[in-house]
N, C-alpha and C. Protein backbone atom coordinates (compact mmCIF):
# COMPACT_ATOMS: atom_id res chain seq x y z
N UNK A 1 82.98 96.93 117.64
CA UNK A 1 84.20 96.95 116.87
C UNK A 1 84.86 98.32 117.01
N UNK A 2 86.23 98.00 116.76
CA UNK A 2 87.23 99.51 116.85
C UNK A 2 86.87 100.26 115.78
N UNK A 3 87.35 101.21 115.34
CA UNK A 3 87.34 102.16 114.19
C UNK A 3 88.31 101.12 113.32
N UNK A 4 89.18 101.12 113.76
CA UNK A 4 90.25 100.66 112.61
C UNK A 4 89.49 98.90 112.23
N UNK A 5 88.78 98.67 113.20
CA UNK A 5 88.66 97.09 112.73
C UNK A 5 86.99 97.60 111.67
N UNK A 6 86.87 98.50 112.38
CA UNK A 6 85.45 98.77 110.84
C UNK A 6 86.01 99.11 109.86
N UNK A 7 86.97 99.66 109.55
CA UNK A 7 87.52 100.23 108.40
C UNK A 7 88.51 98.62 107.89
N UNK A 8 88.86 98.19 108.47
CA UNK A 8 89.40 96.39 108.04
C UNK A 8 88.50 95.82 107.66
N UNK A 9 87.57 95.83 108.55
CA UNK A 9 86.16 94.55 107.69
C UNK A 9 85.59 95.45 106.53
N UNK A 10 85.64 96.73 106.01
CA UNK A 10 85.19 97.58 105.03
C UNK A 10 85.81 97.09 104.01
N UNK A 11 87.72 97.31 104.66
CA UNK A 11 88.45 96.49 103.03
C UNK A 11 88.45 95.41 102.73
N UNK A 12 88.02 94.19 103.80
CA UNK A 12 88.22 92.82 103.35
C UNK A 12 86.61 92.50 102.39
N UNK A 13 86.23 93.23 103.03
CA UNK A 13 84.46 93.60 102.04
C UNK A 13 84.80 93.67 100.63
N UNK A 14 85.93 94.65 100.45
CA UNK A 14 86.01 95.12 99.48
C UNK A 14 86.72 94.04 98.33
N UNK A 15 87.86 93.61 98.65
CA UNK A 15 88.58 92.10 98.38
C UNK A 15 88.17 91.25 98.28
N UNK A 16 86.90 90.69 98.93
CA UNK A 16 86.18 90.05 98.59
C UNK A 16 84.84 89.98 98.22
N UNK A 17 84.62 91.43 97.47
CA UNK A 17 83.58 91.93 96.64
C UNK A 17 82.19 91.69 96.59
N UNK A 18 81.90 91.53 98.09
CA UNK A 18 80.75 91.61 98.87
C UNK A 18 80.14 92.77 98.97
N UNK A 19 78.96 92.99 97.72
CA UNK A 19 78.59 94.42 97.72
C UNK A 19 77.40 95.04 98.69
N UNK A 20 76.98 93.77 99.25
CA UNK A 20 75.97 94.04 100.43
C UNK A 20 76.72 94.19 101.60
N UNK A 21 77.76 94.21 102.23
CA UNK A 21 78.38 94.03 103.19
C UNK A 21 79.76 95.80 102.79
N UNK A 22 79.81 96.20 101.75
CA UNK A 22 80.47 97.05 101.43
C UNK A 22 79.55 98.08 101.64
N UNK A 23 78.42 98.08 100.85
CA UNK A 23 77.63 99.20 101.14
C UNK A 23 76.41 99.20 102.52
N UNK A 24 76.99 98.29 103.40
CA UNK A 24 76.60 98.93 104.71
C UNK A 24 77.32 99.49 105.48
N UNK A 25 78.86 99.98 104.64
CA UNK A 25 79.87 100.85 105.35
C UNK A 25 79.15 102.37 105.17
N UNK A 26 77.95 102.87 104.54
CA UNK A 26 77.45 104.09 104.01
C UNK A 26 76.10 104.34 104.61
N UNK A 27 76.16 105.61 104.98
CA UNK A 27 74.68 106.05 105.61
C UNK A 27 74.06 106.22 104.23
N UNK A 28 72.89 105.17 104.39
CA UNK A 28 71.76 105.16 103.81
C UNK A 28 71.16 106.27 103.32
N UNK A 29 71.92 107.62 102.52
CA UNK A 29 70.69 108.81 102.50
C UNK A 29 70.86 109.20 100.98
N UNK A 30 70.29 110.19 100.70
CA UNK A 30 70.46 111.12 99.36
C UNK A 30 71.76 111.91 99.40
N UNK A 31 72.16 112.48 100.99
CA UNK A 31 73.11 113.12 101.13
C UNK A 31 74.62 112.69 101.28
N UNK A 32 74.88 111.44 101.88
CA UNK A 32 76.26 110.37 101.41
C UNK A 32 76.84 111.09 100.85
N UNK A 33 78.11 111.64 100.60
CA UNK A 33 79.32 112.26 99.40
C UNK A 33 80.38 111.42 99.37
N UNK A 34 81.07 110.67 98.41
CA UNK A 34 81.89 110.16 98.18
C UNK A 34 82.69 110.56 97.66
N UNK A 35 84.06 111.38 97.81
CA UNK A 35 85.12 112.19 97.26
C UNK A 35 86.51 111.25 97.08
N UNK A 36 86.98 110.88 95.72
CA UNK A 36 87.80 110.16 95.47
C UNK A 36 88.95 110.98 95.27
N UNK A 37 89.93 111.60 95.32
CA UNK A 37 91.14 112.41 95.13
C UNK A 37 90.75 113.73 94.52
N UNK A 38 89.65 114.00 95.17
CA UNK A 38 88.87 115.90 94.64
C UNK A 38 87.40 115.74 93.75
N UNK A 39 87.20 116.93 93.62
CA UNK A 39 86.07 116.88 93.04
C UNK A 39 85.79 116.28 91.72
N UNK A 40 86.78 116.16 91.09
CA UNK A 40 86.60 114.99 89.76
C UNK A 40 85.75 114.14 89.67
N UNK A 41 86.43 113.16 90.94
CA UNK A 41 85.54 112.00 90.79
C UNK A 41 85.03 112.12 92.21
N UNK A 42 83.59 112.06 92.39
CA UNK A 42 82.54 112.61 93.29
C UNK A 42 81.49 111.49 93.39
N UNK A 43 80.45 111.28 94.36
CA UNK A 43 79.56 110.59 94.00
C UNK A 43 78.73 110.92 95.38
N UNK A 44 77.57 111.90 95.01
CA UNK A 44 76.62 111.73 95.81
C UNK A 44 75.28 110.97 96.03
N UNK A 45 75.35 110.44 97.10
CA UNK A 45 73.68 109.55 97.71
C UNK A 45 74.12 108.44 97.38
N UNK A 46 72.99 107.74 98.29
CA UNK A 46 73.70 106.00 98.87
C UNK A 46 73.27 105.37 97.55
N UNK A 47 71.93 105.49 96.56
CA UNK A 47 71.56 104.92 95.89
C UNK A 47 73.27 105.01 94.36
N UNK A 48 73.67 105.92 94.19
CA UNK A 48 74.74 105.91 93.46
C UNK A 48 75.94 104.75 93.96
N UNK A 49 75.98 105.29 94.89
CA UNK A 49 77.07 105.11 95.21
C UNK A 49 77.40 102.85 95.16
N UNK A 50 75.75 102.99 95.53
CA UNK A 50 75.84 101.61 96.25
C UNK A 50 75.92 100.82 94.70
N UNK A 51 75.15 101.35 93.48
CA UNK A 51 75.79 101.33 91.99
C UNK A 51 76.54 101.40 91.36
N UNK A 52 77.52 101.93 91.88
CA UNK A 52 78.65 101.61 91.95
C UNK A 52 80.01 100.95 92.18
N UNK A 53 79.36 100.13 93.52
CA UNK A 53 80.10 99.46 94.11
C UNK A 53 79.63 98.08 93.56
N UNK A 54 77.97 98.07 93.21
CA UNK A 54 77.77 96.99 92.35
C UNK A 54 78.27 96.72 91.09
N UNK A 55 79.18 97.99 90.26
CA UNK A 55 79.52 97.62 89.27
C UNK A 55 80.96 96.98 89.59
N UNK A 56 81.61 97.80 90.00
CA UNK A 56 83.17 97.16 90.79
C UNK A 56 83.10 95.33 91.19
N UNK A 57 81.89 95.29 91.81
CA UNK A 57 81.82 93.99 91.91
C UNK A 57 82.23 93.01 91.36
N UNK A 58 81.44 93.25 90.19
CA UNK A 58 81.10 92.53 88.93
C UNK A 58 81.89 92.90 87.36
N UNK A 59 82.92 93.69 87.81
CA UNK A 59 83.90 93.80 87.05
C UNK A 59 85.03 92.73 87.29
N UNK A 60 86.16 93.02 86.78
CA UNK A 60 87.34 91.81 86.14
C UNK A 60 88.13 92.50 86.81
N UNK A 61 88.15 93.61 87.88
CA UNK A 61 89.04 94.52 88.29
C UNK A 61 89.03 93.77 89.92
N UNK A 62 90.31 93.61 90.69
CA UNK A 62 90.42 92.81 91.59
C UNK A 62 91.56 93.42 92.64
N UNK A 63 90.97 94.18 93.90
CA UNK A 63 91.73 94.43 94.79
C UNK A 63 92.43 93.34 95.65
N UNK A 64 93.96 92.95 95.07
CA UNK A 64 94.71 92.01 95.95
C UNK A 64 95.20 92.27 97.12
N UNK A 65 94.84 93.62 97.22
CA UNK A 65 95.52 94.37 99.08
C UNK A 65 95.00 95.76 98.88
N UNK A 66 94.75 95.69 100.06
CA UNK A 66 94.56 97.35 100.31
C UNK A 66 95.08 97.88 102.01
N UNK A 67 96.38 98.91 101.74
CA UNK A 67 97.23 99.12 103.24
C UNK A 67 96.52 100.31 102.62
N UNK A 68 96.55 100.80 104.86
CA UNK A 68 95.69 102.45 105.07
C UNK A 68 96.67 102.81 105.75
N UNK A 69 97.50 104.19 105.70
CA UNK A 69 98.61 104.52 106.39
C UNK A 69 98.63 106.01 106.21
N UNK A 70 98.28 106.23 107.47
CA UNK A 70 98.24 107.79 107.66
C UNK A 70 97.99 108.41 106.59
N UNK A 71 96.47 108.10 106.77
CA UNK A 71 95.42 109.01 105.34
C UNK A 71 95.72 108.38 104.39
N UNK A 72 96.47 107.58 104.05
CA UNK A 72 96.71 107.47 102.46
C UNK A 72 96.75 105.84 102.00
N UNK A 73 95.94 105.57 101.45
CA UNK A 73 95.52 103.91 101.24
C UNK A 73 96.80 103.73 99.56
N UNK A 74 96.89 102.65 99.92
CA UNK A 74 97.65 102.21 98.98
C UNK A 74 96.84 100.96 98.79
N UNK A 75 96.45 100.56 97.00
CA UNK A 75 95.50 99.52 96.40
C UNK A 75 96.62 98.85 95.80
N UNK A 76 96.39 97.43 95.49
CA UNK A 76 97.26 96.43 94.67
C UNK A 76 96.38 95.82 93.81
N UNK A 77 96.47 96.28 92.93
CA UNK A 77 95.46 96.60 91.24
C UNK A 77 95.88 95.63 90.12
N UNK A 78 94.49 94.35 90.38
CA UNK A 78 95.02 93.20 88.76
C UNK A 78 93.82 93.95 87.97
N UNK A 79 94.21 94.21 86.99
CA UNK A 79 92.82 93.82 85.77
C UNK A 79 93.34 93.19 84.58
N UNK A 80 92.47 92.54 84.16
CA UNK A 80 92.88 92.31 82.72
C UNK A 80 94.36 91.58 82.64
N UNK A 81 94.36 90.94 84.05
CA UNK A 81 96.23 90.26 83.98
C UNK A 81 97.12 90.81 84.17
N UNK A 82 97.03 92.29 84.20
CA UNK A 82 97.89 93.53 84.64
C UNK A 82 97.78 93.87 86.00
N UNK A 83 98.50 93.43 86.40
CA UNK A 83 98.75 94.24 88.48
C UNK A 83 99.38 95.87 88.34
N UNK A 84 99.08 96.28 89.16
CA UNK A 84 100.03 97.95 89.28
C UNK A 84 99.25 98.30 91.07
N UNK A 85 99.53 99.08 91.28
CA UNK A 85 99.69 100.05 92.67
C UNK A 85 99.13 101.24 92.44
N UNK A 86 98.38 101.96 93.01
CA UNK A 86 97.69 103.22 93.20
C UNK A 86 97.83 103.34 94.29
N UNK A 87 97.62 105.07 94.47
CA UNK A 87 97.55 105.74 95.95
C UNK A 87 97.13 106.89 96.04
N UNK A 88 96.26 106.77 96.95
CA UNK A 88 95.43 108.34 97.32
C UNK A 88 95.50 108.27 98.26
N UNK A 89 94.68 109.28 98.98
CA UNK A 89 94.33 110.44 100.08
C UNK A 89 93.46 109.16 100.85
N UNK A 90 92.87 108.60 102.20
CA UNK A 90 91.68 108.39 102.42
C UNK A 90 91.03 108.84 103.70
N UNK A 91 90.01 109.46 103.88
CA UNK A 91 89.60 109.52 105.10
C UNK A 91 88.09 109.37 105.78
N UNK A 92 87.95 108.44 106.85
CA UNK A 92 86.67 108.30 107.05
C UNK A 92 85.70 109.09 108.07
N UNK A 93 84.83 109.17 107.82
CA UNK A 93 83.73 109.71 109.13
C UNK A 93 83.01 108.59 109.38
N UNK A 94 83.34 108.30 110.96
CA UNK A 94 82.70 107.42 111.15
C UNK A 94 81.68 107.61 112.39
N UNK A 95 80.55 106.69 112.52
CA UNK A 95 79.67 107.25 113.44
C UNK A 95 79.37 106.07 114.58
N UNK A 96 79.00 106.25 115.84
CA UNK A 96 78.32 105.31 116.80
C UNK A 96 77.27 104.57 116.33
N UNK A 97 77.41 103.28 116.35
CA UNK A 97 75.80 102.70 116.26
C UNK A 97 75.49 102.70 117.57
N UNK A 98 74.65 102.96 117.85
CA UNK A 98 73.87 102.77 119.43
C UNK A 98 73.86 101.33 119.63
N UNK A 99 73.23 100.14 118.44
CA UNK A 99 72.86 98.92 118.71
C UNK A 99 73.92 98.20 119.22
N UNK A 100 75.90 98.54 119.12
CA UNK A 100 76.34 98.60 119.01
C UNK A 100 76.96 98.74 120.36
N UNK A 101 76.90 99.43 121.08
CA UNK A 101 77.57 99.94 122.35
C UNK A 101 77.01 99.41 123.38
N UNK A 102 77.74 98.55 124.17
CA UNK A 102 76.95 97.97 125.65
C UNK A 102 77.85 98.39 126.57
């Protein structure tokens, strides 16, 4: 897969709140950092993080789109019957799988 199509199957992961398939977008370690718009909101190591994404899951909170456009993701945000729009910063590091490359 391309970069951009890993980072597509990451968000459709995400939309459709597949938390085993979301958190194999994350190296497996203690060291993982997850930086959401600065140090505020932070989250280090896979075991957090991946607790996180299990809670999102299983919340009432529901990503109806998510566009990535030069660094900056734009979310389309229902909760609670309420839609709205957010936007941050995003950027990934991404790595070779060996199993991966023929």
């Amino acid at each position: 897969m391309s970069p951009i199509e890993t980072i597509d199957h990451f968000y459709q992961a995400i939309k459709d709140k597949r938390v085993e398939d979301i958190c194999k977008g994350y190296v497996p370690s203690c060291n993982t950092y997850v930086i959401l718009e600065g140090p505020r909101h932070t989250t280090l190591g896979f075991e957090k993080i991946s607790r996180g994404w299990g809670d999102f899951c299983n919340s009432t909170l529901t990503l109806n789109k998510i566009k990535w456009v030069g660094g900056m993701v734009v979310l389309n945000v229902k909760v609670k019957g309420k839609e709205f729009t957010v936007q941050f910063r995003s950027t990934f590091a991404l790595r070779k799988n060996e199993e991966h490359i023929r």
